[in-house]
C-alpha atoms as a PDB file:
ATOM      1  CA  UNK A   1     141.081  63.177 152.339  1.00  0.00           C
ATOM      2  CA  UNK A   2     140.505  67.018 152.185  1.00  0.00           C
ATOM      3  CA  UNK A   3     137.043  67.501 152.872  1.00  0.00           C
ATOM      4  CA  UNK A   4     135.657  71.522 151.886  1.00  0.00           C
ATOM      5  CA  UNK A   5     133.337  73.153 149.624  1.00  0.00           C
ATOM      6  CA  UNK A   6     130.753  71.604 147.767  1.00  0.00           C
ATOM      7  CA  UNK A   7     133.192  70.765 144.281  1.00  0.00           C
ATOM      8  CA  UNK A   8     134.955  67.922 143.872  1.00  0.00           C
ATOM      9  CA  UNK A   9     133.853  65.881 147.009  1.00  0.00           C
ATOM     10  CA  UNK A  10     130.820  66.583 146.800  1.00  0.00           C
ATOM     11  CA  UNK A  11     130.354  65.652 142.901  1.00  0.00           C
ATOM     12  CA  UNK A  12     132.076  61.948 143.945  1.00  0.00           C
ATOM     13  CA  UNK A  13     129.695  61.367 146.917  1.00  0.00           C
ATOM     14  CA  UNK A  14     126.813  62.603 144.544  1.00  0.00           C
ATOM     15  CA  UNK A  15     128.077  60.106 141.617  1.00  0.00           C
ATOM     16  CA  UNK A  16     128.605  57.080 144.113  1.00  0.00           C
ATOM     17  CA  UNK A  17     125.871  57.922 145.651  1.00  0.00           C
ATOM     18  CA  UNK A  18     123.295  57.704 142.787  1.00  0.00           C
ATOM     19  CA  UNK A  19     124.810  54.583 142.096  1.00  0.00           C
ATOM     20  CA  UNK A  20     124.385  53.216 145.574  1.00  0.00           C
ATOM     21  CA  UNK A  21     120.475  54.470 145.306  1.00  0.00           C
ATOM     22  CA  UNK A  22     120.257  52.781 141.792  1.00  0.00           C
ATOM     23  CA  UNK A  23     121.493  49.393 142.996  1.00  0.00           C
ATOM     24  CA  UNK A  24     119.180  49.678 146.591  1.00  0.00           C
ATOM     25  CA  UNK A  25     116.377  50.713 144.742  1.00  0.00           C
ATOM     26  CA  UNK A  26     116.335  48.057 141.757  1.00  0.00           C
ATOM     27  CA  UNK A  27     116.517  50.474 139.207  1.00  0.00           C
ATOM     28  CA  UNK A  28     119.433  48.806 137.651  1.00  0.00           C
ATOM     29  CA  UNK A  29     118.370  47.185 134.534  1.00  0.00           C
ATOM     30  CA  UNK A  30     120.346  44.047 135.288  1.00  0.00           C
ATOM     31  CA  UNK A  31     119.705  43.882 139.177  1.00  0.00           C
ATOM     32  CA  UNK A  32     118.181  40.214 139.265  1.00  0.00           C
ATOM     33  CA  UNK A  33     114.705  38.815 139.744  1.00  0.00           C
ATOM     34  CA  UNK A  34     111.989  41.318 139.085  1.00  0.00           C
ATOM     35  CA  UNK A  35     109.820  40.277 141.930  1.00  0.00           C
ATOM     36  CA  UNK A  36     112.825  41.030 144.210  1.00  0.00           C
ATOM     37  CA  UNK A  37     113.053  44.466 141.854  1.00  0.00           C
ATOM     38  CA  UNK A  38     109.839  45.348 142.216  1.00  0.00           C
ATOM     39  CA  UNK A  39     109.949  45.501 146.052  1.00  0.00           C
ATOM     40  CA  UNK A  40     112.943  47.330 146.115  1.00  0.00           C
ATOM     41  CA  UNK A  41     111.617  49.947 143.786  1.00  0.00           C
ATOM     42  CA  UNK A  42     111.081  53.382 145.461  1.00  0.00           C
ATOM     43  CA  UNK A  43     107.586  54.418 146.715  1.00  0.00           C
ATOM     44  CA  UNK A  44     105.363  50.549 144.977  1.00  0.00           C
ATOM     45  CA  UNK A  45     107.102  47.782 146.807  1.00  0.00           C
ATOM     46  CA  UNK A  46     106.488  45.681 149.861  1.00  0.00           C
ATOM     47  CA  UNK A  47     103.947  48.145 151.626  1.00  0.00           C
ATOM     48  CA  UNK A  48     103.735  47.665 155.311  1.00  0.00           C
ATOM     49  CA  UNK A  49     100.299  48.196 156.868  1.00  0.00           C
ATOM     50  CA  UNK A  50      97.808  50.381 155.399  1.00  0.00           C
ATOM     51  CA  UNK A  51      95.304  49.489 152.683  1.00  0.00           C
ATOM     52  CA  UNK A  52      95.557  50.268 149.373  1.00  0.00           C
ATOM     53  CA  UNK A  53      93.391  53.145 147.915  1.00  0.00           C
ATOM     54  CA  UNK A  54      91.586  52.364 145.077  1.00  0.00           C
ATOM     55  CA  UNK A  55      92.036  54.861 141.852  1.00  0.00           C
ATOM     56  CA  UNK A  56      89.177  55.699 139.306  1.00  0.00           C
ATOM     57  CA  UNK A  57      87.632  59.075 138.764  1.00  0.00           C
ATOM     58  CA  UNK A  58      88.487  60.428 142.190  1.00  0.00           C
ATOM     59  CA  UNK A  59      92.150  60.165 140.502  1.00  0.00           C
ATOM     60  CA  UNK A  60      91.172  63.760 138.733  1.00  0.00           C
ATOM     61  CA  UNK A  61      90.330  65.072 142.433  1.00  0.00           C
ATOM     62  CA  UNK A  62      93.197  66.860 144.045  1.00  0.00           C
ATOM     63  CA  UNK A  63      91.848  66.229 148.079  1.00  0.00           C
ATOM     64  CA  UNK A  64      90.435  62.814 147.119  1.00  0.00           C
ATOM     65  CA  UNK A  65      94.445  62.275 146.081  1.00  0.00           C
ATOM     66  CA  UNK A  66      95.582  63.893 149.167  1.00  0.00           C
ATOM     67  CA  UNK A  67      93.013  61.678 151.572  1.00  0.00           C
ATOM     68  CA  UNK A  68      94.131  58.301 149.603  1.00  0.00           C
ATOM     69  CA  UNK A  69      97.727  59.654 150.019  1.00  0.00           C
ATOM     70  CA  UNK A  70      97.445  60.312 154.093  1.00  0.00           C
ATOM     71  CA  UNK A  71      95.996  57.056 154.389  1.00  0.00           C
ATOM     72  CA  UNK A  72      98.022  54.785 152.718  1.00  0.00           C
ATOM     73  CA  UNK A  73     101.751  56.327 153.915  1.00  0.00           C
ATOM     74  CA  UNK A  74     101.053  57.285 157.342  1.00  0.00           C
ATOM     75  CA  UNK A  75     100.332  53.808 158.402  1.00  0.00           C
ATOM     76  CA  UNK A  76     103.059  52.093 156.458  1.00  0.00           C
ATOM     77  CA  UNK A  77     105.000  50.609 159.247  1.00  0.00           C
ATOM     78  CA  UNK A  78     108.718  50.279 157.530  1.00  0.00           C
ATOM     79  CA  UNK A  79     109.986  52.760 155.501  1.00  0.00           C
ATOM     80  CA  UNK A  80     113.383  54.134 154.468  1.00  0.00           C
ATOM     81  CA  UNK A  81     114.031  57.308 153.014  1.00  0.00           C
ATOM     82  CA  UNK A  82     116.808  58.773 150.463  1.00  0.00           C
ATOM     83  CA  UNK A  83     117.165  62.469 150.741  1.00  0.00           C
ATOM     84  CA  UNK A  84     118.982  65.844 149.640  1.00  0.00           C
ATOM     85  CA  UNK A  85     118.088  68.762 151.177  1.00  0.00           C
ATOM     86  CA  UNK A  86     119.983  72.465 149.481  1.00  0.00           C
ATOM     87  CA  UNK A  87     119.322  75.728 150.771  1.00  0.00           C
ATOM     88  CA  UNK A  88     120.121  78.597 147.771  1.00  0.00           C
ATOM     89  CA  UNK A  89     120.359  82.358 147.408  1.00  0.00           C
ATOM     90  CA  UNK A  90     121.395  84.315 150.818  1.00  0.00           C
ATOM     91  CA  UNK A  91     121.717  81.417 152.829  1.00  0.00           C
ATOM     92  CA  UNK A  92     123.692  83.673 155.675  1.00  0.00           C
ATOM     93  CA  UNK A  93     121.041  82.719 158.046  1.00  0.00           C
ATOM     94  CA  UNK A  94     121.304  79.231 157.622  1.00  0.00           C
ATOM     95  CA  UNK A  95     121.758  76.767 159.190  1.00  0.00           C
ATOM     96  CA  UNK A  96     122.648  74.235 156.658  1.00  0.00           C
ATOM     97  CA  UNK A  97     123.487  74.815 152.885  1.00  0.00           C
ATOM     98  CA  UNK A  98     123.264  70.776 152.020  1.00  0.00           C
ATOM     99  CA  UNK A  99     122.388  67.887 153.654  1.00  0.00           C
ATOM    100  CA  UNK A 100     122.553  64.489 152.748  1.00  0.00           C
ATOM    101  CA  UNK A 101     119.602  62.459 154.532  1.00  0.00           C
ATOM    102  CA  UNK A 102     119.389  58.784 154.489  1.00  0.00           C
ATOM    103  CA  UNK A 103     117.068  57.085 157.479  1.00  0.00           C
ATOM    104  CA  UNK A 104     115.152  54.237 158.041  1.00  0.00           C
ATOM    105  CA  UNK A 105     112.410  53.207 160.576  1.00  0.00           C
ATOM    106  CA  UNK A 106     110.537  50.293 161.704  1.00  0.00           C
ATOM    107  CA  UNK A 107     107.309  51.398 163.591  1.00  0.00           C
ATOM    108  CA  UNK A 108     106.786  48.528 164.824  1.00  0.00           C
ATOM    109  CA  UNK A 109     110.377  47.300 166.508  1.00  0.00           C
ATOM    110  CA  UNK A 110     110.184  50.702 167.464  1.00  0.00           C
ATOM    111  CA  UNK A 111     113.987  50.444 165.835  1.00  0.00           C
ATOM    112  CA  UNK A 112     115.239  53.382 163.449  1.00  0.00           C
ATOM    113  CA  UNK A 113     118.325  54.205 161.410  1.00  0.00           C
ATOM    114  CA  UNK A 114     119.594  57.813 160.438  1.00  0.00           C
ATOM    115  CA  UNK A 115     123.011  58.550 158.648  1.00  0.00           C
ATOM    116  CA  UNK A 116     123.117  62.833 158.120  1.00  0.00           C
ATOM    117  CA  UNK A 117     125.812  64.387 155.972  1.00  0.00           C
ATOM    118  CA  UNK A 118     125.728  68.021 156.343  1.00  0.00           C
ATOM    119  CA  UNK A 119     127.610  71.260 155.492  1.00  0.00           C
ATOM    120  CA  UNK A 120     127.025  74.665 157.158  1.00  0.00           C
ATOM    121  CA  UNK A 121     128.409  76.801 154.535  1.00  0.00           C
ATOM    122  CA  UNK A 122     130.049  76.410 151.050  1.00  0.00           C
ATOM    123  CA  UNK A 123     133.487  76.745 151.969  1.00  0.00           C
ATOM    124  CA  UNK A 124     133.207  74.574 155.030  1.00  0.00           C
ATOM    125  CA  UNK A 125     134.206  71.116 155.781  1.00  0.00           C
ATOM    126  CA  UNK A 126     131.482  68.512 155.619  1.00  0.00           C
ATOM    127  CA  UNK A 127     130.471  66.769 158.998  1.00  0.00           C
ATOM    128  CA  UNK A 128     129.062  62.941 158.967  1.00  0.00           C
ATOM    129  CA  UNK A 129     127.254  61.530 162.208  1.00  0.00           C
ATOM    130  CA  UNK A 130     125.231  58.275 162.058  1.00  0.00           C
ATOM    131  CA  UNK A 131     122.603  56.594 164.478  1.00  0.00           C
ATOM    132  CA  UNK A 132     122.756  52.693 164.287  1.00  0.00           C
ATOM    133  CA  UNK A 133     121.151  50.318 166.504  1.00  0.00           C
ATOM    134  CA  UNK A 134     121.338  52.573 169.118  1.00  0.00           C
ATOM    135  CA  UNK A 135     124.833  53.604 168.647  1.00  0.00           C
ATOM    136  CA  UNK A 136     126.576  56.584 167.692  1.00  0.00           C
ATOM    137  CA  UNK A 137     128.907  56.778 165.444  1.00  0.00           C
ATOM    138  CA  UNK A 138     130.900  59.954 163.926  1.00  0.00           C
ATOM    139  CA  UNK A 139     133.257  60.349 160.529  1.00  0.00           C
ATOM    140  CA  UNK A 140     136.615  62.019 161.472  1.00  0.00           C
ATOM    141  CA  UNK A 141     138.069  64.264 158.406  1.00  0.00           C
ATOM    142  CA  UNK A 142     141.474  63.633 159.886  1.00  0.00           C
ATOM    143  CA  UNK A 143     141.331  60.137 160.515  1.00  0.00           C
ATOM    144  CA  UNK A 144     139.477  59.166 158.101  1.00  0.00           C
ATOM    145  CA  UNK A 145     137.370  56.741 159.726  1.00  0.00           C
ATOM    146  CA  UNK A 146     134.222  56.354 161.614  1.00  0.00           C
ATOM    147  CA  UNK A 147     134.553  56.512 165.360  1.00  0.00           C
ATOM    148  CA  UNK A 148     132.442  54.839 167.604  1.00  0.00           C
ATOM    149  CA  UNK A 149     131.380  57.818 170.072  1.00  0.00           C
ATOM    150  CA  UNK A 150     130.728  55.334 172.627  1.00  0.00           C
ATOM    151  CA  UNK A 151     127.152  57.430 173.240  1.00  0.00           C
ATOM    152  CA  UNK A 152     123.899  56.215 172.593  1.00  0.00           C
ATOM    153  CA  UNK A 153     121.577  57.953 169.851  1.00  0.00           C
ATOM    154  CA  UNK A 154     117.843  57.962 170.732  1.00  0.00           C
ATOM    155  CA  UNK A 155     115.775  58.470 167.558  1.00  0.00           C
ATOM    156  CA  UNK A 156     113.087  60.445 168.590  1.00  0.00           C
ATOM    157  CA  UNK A 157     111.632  63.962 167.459  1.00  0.00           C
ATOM    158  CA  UNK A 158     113.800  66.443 169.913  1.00  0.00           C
ATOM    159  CA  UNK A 159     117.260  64.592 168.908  1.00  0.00           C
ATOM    160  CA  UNK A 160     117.880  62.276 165.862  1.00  0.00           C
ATOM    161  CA  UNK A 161     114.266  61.037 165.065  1.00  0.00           C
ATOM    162  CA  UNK A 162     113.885  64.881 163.487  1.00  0.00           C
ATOM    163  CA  UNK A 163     115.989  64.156 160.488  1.00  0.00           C
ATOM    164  CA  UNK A 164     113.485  60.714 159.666  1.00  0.00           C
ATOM    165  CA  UNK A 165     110.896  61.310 157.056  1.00  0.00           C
ATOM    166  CA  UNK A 166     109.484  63.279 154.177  1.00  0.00           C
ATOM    167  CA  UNK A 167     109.257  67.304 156.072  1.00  0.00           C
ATOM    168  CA  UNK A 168     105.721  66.348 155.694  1.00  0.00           C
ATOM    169  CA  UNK A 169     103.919  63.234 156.451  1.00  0.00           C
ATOM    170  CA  UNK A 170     104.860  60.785 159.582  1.00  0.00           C
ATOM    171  CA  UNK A 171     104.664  57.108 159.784  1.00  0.00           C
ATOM    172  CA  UNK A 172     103.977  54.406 161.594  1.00  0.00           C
ATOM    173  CA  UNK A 173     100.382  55.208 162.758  1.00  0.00           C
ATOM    174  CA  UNK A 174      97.583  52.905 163.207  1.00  0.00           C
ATOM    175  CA  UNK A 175      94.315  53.302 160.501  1.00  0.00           C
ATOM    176  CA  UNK A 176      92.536  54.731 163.420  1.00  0.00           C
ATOM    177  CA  UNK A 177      95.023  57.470 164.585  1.00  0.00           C
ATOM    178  CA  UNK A 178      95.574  58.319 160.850  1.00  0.00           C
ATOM    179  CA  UNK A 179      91.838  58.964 160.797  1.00  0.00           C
ATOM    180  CA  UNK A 180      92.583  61.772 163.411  1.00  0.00           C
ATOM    181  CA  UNK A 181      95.403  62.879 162.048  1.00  0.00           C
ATOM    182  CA  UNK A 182      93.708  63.526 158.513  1.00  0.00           C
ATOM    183  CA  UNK A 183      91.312  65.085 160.607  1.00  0.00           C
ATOM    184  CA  UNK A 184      93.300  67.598 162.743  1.00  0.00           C
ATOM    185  CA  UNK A 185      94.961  68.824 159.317  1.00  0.00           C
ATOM    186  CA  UNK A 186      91.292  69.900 158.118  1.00  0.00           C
ATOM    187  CA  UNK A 187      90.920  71.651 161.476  1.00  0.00           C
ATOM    188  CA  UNK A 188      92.566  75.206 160.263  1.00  0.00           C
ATOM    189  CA  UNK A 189      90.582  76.279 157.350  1.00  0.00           C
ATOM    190  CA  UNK A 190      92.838  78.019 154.059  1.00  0.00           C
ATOM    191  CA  UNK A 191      96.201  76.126 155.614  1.00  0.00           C
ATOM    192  CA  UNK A 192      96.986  72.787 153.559  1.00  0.00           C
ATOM    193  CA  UNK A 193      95.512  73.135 150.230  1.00  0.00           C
ATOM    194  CA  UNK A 194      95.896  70.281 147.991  1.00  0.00           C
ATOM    195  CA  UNK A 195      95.807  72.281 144.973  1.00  0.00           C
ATOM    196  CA  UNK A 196      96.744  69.799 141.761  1.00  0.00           C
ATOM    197  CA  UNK A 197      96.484  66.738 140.333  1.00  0.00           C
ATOM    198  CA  UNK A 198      97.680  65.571 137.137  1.00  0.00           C
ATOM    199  CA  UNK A 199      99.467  61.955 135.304  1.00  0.00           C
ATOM    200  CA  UNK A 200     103.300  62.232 134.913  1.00  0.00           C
ATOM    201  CA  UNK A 201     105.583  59.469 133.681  1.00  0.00           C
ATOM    202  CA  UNK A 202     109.037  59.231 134.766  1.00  0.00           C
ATOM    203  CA  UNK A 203     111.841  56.216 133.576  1.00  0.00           C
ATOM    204  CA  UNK A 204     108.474  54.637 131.670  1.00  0.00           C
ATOM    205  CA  UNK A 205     106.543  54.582 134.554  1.00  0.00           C
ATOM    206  CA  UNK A 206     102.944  56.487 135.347  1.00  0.00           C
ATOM    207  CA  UNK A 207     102.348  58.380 138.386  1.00  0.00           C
ATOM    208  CA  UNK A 208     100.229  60.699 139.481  1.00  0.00           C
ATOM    209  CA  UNK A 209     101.616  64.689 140.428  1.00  0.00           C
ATOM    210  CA  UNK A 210      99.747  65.873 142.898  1.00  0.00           C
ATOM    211  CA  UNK A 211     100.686  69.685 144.304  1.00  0.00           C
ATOM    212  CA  UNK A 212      99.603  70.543 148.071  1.00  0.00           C
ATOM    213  CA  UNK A 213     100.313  74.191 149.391  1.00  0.00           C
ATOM    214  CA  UNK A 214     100.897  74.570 153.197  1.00  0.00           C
ATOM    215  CA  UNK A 215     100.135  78.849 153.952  1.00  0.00           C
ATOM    216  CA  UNK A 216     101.530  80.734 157.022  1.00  0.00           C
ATOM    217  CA  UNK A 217      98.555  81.685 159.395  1.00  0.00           C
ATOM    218  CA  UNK A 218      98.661  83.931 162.067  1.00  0.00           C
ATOM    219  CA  UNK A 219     100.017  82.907 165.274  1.00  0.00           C
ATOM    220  CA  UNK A 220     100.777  84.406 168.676  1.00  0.00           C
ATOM    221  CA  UNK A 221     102.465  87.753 169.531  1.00  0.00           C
ATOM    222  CA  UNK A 222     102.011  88.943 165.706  1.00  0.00           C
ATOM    223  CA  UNK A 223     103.815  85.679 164.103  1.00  0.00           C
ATOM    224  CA  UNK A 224     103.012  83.472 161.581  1.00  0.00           C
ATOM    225  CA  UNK A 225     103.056  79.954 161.684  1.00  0.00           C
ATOM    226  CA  UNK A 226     102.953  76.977 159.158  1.00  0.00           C
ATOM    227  CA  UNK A 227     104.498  73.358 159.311  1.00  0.00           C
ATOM    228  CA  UNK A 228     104.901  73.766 163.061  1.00  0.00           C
ATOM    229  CA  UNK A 229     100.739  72.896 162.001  1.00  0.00           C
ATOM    230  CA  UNK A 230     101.758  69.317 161.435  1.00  0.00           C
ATOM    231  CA  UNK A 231     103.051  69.134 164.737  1.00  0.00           C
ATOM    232  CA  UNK A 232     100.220  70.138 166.661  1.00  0.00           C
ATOM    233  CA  UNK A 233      98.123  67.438 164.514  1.00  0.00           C
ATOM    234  CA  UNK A 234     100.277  65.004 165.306  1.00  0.00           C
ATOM    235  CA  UNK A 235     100.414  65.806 168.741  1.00  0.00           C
ATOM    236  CA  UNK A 236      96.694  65.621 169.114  1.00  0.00           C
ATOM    237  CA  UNK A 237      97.299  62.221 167.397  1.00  0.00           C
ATOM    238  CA  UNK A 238      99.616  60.072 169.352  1.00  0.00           C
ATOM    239  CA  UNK A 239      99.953  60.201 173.013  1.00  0.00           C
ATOM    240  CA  UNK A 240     103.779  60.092 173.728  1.00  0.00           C
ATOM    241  CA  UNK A 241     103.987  61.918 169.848  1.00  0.00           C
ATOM    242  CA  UNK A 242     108.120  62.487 171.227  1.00  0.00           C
ATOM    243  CA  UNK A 243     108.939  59.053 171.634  1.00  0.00           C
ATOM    244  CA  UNK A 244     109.164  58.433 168.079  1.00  0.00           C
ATOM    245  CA  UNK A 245     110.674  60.232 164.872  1.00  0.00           C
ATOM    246  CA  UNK A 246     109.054  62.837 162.633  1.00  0.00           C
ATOM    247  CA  UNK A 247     110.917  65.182 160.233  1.00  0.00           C
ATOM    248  CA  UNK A 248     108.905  68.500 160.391  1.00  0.00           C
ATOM    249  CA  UNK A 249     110.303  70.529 157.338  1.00  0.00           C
ATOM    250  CA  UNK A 250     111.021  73.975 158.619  1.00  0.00           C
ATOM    251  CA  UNK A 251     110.356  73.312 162.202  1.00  0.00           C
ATOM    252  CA  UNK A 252     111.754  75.543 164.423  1.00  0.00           C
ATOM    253  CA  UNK A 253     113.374  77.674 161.406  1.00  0.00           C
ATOM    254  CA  UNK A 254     110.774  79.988 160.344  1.00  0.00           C
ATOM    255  CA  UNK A 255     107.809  77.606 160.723  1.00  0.00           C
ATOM    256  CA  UNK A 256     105.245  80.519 158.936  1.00  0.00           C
ATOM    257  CA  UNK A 257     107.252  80.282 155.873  1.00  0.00           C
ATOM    258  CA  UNK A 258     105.604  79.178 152.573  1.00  0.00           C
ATOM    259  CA  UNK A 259     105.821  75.605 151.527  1.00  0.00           C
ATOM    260  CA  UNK A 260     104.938  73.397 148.400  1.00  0.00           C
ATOM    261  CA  UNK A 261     105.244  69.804 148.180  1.00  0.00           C
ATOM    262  CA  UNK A 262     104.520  67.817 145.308  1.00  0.00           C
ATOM    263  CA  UNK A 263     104.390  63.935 145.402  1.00  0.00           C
ATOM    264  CA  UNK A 264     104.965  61.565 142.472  1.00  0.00           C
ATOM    265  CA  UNK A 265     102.333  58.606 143.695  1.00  0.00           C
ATOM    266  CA  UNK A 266     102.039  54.887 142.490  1.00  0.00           C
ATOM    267  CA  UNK A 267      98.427  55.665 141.110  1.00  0.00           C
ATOM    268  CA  UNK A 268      97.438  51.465 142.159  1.00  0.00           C
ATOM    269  CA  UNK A 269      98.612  52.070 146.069  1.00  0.00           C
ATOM    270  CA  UNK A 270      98.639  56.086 146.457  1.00  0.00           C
ATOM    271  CA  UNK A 271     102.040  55.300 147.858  1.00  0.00           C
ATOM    272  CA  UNK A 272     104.572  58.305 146.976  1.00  0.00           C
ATOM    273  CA  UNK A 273     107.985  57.443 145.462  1.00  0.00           C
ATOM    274  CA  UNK A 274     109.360  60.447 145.143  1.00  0.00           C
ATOM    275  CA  UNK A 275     108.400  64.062 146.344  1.00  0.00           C
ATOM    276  CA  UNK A 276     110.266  67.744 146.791  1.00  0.00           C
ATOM    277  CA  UNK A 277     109.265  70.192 149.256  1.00  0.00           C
ATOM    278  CA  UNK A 278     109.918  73.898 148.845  1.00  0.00           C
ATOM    279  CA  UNK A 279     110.494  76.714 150.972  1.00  0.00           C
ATOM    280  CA  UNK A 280     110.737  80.669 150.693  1.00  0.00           C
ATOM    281  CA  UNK A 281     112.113  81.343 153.666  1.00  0.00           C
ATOM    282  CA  UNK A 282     110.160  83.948 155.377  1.00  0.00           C
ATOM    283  CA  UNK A 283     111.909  85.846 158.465  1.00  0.00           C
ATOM    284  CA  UNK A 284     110.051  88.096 160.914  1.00  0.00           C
ATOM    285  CA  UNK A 285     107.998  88.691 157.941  1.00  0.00           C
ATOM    286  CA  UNK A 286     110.146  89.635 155.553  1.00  0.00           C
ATOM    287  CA  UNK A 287     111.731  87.100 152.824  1.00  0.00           C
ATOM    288  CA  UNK A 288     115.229  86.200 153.728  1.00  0.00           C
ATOM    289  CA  UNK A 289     116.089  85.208 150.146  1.00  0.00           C
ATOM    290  CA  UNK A 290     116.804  81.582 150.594  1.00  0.00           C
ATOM    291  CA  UNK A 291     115.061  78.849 149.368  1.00  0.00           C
ATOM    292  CA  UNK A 292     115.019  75.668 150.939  1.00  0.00           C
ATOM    293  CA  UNK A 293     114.731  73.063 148.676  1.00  0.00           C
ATOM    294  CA  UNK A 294     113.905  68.851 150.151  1.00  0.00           C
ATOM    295  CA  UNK A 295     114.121  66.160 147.620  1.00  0.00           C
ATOM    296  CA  UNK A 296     113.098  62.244 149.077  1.00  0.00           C
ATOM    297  CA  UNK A 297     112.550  58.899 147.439  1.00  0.00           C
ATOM    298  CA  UNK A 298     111.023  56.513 149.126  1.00  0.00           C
ATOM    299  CA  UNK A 299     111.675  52.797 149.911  1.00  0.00           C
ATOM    300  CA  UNK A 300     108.832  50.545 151.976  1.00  0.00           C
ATOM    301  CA  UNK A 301     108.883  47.538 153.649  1.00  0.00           C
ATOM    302  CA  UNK A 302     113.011  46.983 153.537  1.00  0.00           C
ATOM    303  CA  UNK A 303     115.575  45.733 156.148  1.00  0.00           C
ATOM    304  CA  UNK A 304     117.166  47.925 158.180  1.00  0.00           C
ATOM    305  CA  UNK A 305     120.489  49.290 156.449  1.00  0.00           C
ATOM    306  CA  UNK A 306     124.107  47.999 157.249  1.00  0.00           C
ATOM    307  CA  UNK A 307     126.688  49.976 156.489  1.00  0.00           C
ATOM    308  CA  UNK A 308     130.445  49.292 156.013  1.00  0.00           C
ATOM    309  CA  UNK A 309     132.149  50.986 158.780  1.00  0.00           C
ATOM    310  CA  UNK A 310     135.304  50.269 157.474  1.00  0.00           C
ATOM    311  CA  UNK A 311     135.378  52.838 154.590  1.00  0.00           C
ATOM    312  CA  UNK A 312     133.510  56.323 153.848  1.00  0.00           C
ATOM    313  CA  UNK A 313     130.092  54.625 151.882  1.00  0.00           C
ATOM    314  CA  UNK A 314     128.198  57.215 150.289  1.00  0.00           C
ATOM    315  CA  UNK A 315     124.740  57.764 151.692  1.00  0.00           C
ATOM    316  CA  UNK A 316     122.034  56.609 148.870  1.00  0.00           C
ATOM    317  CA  UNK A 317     120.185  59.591 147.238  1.00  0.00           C
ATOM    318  CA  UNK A 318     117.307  60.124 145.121  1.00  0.00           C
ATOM    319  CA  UNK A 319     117.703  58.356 141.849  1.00  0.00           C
ATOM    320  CA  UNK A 320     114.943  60.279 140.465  1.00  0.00           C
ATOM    321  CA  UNK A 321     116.266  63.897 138.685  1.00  0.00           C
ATOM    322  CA  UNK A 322     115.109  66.985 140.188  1.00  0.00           C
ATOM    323  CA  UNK A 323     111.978  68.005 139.004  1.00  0.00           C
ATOM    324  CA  UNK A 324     112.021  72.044 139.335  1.00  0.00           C
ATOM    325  CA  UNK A 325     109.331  72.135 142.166  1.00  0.00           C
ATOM    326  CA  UNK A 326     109.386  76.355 142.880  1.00  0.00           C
ATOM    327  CA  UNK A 327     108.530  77.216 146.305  1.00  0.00           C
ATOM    328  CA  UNK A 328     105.473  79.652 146.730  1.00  0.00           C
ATOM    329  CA  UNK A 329     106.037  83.407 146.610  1.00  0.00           C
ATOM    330  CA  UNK A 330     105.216  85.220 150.673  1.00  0.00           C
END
């Protein structure tokens, strides 16, 4: 198999791949019993810890949204996610033009699953690693076939556990240490700004939209800084905070860049199903001219995922269509 650019390959995994997503997720119209469908379904099934936030007027509320949000995902305990992150425009700086993201983590087991597809440029080859009960495990091009590495993976935030999550919000944390980690966002004044809220159906189903912008502040020795915020929150939160995995989007890549997210939310359990993060990538404070783009669906409370070693299975993406979130202007 001849593995380069993002054309033809890339279109089959994407194809396969939306089909893998629609049969995991229980999207497929004829996938069985609907109470097994509805916990499947991305973002309203099975929730694992956390209580479920009650909606009414404070619906119309964009930080009342944003509070029921923070409570009810970053103490869900299981949780797998589907994503696709792109980087467009001058990407010459990049590290990454695509990468296919598909993990999984049990907070309690303290077990975790990550499978990362990832090309550096456009015209380059496309390199597979995956993290599976402790094991490593590597795709070779030229054999095509996954290797056994014969290393152990360790899942936390400084090796694999930084490609687990959302670029946003962590999981796994107890109602109390949620508390302080709602808290420690408030604690920079003009940073995350949940700034909309509206109802938005998608495949027949109501959600609610709800936009939060994430501004650079001013950091040391003249720099900005800006998601490497949710860090130092989470930090604050959880005593051995590197033991365990946390996708920080932009961390350690021009943290004070701009962000958006917006998250689709079951409006019954503030869960998100579905959300897209953007970036204008902001260099030494100038714009670099990419745009980092993160889309993730959302699965809670499922087992851990077994792949077929025995044949190149493409990772699940988000069945949901990109929605057109635009990244904030520096």
């Amino acid at each position: 198999m001849r593995h380069g650019g993002m054309g033809r390959w890339w279109s089959t995994w994407a194809a396969a791949g939306l089909t893998a997503a629609v049969v995991l997720t229980g999207c497929s119209s004829d996938s069985g019993d609907k109470g097994d469908q509805d916990k499947k379904t991305g973002g309203t099934g099975a929730p694992t810890g956390g209580a479920a936030a009650p909606g009414g007027k404070g619906d119309q509320d964009p930080k009342a949204v944003w509070a029921a949000l923070l409570a009810a995902t970053t103490t869900q305990q299981v949780v797998e996610y589907h994503g696709v992150r792109t980087t467009t425009g001058d990407t010459a700086k990049e590290q990454t033009v695509r990468e296919d993201l598909w993990s999984w983590y049990d907070a309690g087991s303290k077990t975790a699953f990550t499978d990362r597809a990832y090309q550096v440029a456009t015209d380059a080859p496309i390199k597979r690693s995956s993290c599976e009960a402790g094991k490593e495990w590597s795709y070779k091009n030229a054999l095509k076939q996954w290797t056994d590495t014969k290393r152990p993976c360790v899942v936390d935030m400084a090796r694999e556990g930084k490609y687990v999550g959302d670029g946003i919000l962590p999981t796994g944390l107890t109602a109390e240490q949620a508390k302080t980690f709602a808290t420690q966002l408030d604690a920079t004044p003009g940073w995350l700004t949940p700034s909309a809220v509206e109802p938005a159906q998608q495949q027949g189903k109501s959600y609610l939209r709800l936009t939060v912008d994430l501004k650079p502040q001013p950091g040391g020795a003249g720099a900005n800084v800006n998601t490497d915020l949710l860090l130092k929150a989470f930090r604050a939160t959880v005593a051995d905070f590197t033991k365990g995995p946390y996708q920080i989007e932009n961390f350690g890549q021009q943290s004070g860049s701009p962000v958006r997210a917006v998250f689709w939310l079951d409006p019954a359990t503030h869960l998100p199903a579905y959300s897209e993060v953007s970036t204008t990538v902001v260099d030494k404070g100038a714009a670099t001219g990419a745009i980092r783009h993160l889309r993730t669906e959302y699965v809670f409370g499922g087992p851990a995922p077994k792949p077929d070693r025995a044949t190149l299975v493409p990772a699940p993406g988000p069945s949901w269509p990109e929605q057109g979130t635009k990244p904030p202007q520096p």
